[in-house]
C-alpha atoms as a PDB file:
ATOM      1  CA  UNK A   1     113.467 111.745  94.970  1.00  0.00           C
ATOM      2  CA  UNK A   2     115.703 109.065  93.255  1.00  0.00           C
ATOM      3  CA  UNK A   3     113.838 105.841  92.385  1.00  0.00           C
ATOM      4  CA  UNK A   4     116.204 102.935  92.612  1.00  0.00           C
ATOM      5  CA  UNK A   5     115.238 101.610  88.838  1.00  0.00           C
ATOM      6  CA  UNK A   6     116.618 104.669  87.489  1.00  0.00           C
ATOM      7  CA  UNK A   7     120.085 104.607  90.239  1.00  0.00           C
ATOM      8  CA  UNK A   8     120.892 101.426  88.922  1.00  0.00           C
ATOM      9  CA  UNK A   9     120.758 102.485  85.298  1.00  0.00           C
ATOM     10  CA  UNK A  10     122.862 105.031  86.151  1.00  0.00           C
ATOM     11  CA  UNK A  11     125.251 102.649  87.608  1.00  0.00           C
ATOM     12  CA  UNK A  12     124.966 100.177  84.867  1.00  0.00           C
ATOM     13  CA  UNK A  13     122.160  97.187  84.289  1.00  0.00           C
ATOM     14  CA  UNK A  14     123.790  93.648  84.774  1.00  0.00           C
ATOM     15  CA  UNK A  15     122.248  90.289  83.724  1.00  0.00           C
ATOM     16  CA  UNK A  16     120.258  88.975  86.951  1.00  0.00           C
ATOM     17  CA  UNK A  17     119.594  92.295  87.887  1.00  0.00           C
ATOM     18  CA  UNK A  18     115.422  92.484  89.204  1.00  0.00           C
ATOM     19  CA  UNK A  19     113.126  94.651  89.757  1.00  0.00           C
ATOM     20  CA  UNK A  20     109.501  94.641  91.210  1.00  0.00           C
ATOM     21  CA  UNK A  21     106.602  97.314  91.601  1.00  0.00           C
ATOM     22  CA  UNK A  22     103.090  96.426  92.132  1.00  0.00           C
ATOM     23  CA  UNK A  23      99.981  98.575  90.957  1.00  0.00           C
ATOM     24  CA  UNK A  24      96.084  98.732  90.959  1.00  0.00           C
ATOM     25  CA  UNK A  25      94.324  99.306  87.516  1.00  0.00           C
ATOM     26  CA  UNK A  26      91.048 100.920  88.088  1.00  0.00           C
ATOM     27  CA  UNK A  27      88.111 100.712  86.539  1.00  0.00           C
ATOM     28  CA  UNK A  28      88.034 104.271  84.856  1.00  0.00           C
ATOM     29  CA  UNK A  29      92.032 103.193  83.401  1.00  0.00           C
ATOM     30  CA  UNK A  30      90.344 100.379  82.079  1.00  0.00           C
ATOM     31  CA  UNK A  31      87.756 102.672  79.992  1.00  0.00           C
ATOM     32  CA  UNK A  32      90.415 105.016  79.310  1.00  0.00           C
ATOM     33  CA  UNK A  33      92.762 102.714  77.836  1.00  0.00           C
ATOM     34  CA  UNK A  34      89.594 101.382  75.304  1.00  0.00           C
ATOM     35  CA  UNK A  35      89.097 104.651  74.580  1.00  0.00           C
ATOM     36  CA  UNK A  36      93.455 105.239  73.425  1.00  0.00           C
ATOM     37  CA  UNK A  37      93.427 102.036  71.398  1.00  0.00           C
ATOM     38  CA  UNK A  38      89.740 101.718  70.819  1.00  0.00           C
ATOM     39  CA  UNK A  39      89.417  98.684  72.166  1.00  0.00           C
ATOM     40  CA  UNK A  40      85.520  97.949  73.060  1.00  0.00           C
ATOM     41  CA  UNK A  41      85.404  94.021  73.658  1.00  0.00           C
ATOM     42  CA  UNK A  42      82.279  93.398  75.680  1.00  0.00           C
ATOM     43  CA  UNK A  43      84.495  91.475  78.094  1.00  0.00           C
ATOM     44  CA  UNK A  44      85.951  94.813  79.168  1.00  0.00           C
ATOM     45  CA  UNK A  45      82.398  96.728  79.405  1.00  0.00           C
ATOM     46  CA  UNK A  46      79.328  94.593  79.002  1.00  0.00           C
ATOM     47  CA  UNK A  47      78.459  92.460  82.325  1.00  0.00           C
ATOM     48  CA  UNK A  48      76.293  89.749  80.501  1.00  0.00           C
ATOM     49  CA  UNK A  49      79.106  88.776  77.547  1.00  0.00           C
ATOM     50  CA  UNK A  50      81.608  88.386  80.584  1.00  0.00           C
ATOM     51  CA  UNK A  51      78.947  85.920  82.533  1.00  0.00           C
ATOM     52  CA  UNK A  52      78.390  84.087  79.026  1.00  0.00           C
ATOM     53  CA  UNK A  53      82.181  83.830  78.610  1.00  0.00           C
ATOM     54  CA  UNK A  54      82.427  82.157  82.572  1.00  0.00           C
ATOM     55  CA  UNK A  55      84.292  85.346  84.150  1.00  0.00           C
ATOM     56  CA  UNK A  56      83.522  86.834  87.252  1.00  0.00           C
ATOM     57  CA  UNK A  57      83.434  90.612  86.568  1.00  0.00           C
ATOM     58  CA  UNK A  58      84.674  92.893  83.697  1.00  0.00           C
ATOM     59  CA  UNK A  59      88.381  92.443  82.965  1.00  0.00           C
ATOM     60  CA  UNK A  60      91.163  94.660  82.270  1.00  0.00           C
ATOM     61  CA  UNK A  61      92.742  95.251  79.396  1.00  0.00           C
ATOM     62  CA  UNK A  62      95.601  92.562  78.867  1.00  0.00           C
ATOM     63  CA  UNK A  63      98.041  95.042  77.309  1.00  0.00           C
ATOM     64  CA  UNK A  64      96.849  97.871  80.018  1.00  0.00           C
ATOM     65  CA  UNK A  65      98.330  95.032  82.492  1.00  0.00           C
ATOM     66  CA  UNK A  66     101.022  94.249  80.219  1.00  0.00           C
ATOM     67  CA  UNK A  67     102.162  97.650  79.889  1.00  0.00           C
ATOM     68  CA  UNK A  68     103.379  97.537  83.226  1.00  0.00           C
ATOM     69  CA  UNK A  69     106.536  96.551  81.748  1.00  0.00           C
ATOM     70  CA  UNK A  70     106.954 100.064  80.513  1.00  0.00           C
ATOM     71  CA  UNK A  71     107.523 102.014  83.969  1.00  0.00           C
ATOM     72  CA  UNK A  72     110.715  99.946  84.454  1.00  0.00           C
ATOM     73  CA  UNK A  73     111.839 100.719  80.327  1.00  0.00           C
ATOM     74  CA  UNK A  74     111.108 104.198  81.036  1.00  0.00           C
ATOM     75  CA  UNK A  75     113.040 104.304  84.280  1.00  0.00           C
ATOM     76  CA  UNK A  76     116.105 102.942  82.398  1.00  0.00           C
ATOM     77  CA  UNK A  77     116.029 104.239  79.286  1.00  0.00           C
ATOM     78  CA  UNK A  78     115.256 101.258  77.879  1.00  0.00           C
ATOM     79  CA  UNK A  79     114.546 101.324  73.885  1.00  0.00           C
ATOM     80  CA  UNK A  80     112.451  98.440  73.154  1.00  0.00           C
ATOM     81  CA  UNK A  81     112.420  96.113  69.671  1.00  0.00           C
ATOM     82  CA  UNK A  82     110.086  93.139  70.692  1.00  0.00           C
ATOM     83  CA  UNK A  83     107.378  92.490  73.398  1.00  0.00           C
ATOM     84  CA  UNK A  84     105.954  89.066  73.075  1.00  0.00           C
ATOM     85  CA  UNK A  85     103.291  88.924  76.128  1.00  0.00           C
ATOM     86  CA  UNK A  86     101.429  85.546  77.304  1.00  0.00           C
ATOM     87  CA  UNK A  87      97.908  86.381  78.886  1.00  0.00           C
ATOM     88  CA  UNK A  88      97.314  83.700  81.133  1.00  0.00           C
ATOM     89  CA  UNK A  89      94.808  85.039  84.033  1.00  0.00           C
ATOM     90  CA  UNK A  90      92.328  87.529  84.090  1.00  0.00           C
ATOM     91  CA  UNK A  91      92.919  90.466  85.706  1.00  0.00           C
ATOM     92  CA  UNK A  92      89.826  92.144  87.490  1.00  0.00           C
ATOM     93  CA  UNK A  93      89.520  96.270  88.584  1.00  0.00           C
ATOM     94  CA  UNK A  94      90.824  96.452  92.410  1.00  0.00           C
ATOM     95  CA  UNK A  95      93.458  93.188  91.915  1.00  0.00           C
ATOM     96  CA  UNK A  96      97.218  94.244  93.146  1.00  0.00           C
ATOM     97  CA  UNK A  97      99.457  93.494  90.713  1.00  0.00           C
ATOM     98  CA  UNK A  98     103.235  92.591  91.381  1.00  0.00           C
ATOM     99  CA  UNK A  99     105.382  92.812  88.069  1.00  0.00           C
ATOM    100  CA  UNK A 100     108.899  91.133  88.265  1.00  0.00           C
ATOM    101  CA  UNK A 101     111.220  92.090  85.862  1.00  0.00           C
ATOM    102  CA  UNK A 102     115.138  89.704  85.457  1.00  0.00           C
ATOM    103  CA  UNK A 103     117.606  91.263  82.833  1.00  0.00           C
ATOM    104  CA  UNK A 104     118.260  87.763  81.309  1.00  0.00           C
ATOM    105  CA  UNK A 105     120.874  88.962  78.545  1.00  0.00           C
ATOM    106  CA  UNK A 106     123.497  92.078  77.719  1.00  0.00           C
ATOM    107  CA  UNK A 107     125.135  92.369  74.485  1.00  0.00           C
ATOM    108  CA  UNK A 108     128.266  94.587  74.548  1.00  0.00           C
ATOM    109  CA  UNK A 109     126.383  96.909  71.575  1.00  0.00           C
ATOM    110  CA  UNK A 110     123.307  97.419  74.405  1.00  0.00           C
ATOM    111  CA  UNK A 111     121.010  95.087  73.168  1.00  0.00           C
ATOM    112  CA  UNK A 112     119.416  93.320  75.686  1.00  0.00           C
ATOM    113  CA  UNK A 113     116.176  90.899  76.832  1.00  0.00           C
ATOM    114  CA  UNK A 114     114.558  90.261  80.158  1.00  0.00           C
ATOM    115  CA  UNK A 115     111.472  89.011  81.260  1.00  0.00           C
ATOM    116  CA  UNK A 116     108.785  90.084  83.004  1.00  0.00           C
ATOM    117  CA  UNK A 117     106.377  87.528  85.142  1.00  0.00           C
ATOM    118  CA  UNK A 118     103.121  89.798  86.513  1.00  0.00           C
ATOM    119  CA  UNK A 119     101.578  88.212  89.584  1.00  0.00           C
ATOM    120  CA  UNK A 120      98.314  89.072  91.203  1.00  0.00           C
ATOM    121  CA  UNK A 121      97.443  89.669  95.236  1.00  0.00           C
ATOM    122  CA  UNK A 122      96.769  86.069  95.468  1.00  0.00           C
ATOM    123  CA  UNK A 123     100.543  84.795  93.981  1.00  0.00           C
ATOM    124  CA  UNK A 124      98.657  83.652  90.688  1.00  0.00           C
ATOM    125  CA  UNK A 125     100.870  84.284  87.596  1.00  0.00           C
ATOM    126  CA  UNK A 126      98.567  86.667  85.443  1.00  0.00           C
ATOM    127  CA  UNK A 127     100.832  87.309  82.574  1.00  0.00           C
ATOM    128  CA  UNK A 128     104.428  86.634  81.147  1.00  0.00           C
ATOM    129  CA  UNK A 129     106.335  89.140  79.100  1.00  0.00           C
ATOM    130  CA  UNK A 130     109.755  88.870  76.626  1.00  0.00           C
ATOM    131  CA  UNK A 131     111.016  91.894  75.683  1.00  0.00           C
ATOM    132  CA  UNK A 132     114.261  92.777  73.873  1.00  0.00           C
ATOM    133  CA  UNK A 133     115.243  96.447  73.270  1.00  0.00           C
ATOM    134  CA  UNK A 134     118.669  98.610  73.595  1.00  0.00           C
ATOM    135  CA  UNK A 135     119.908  99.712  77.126  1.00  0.00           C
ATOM    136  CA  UNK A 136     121.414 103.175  77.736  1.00  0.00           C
ATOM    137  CA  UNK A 137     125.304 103.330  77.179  1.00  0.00           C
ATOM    138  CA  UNK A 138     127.590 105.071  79.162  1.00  0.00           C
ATOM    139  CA  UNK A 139     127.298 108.470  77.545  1.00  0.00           C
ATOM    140  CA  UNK A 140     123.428 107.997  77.531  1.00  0.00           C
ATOM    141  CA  UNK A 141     123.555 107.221  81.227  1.00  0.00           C
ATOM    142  CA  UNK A 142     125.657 109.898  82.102  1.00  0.00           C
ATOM    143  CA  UNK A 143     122.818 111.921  80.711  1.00  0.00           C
ATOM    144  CA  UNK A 144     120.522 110.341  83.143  1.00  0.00           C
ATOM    145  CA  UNK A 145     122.590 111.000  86.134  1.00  0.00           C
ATOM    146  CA  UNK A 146     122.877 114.795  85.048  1.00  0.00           C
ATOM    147  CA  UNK A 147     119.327 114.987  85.149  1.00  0.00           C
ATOM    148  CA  UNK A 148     119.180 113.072  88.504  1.00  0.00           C
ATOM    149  CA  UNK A 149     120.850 115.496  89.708  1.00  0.00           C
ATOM    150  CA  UNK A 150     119.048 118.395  88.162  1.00  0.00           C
ATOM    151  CA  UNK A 151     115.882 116.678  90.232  1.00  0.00           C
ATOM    152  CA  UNK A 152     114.668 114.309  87.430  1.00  0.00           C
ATOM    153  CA  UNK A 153     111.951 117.003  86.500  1.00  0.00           C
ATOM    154  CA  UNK A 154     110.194 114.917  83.470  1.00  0.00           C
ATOM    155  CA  UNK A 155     110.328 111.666  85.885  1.00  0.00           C
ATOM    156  CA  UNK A 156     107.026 111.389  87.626  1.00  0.00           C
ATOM    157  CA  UNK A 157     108.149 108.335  89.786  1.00  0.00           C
ATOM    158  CA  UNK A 158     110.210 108.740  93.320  1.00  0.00           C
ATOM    159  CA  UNK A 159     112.003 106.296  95.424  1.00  0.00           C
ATOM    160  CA  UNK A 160     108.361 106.292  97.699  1.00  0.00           C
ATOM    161  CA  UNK A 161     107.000 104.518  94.585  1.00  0.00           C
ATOM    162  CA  UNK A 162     108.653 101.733  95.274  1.00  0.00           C
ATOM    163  CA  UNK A 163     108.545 101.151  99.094  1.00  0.00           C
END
């Protein structure tokens, strides 16, 4: 059950390197996530501000949608410094959404930036991401393959998650 994120930061991240997953946020992950960061905006819960504000149904979250950017940091070990996000669609309960990330930069200390371009079932671009962070070195990636080996028992995510 090796997802192919976390085989390639075994092997070692290279600038161009991309990755894409797609997802569907639900309605109750939308509640849930107001609930974590106590976030209650009508537009996320109250059907008449979202008609007064020319939407066509409640919206998601834009940093539940953004967060997407964390599955492929957690699959690499990725330690992140800076997220700047641009929210530039809504994104609506039961909409697929494709997330793209391209390793644009790797310092020789690990530090390192991609980008991350989330599309939704229709091709529109719904939101961009920059994020900067430290990669895993060799000794830290060594780690990972140990525990690839071992089954990956705190990884949730298989190679089947991203067929």
């Amino acid at each position: 059950m090796n997802n192919p994120i976390r085989m390639q930061a075994i092997e070692g991240l290279r600038e161009g390197d991309t990755f894409s997953y797609q997802r569907v946020f639900s309605r109750g992950e939308t509640e849930s996530f107001g609930d974590l960061t106590r976030d209650y905006n009508p537009v996320h819960y109250e059907p008449r501000w979202v008609r007064g504000k020319g939407y066509r149904d409640l919206i998601c979250h834009g940093l539940l949608v953004g967060s997407m950017i964390c599955e492929f940091g957690g699959q690499v070990g990725w330690l992140a410094t800076g997220m700047n996000f641009k929210f530039i669609k809504p994104v609506y309960s039961g909409d697929t959404i494709r997330c793209t990330i391209r390793v644009l930069k790797i310092e020789d200390s690990g530090r390192a930036e991609a980008e991350a371009i989330l599309t939704n079932q229709d091709g529109e671009q719904v939101c961009y991401a920059l994020v900067t962070g430290h990669l895993p070195m060799e000794g830290e990636r060594a780690i990972l393959g140990q525990m690839v080996s071992e089954g990956d028992p705190t990884n949730r995510l298989s190679d089947e998650d991203y067929s």
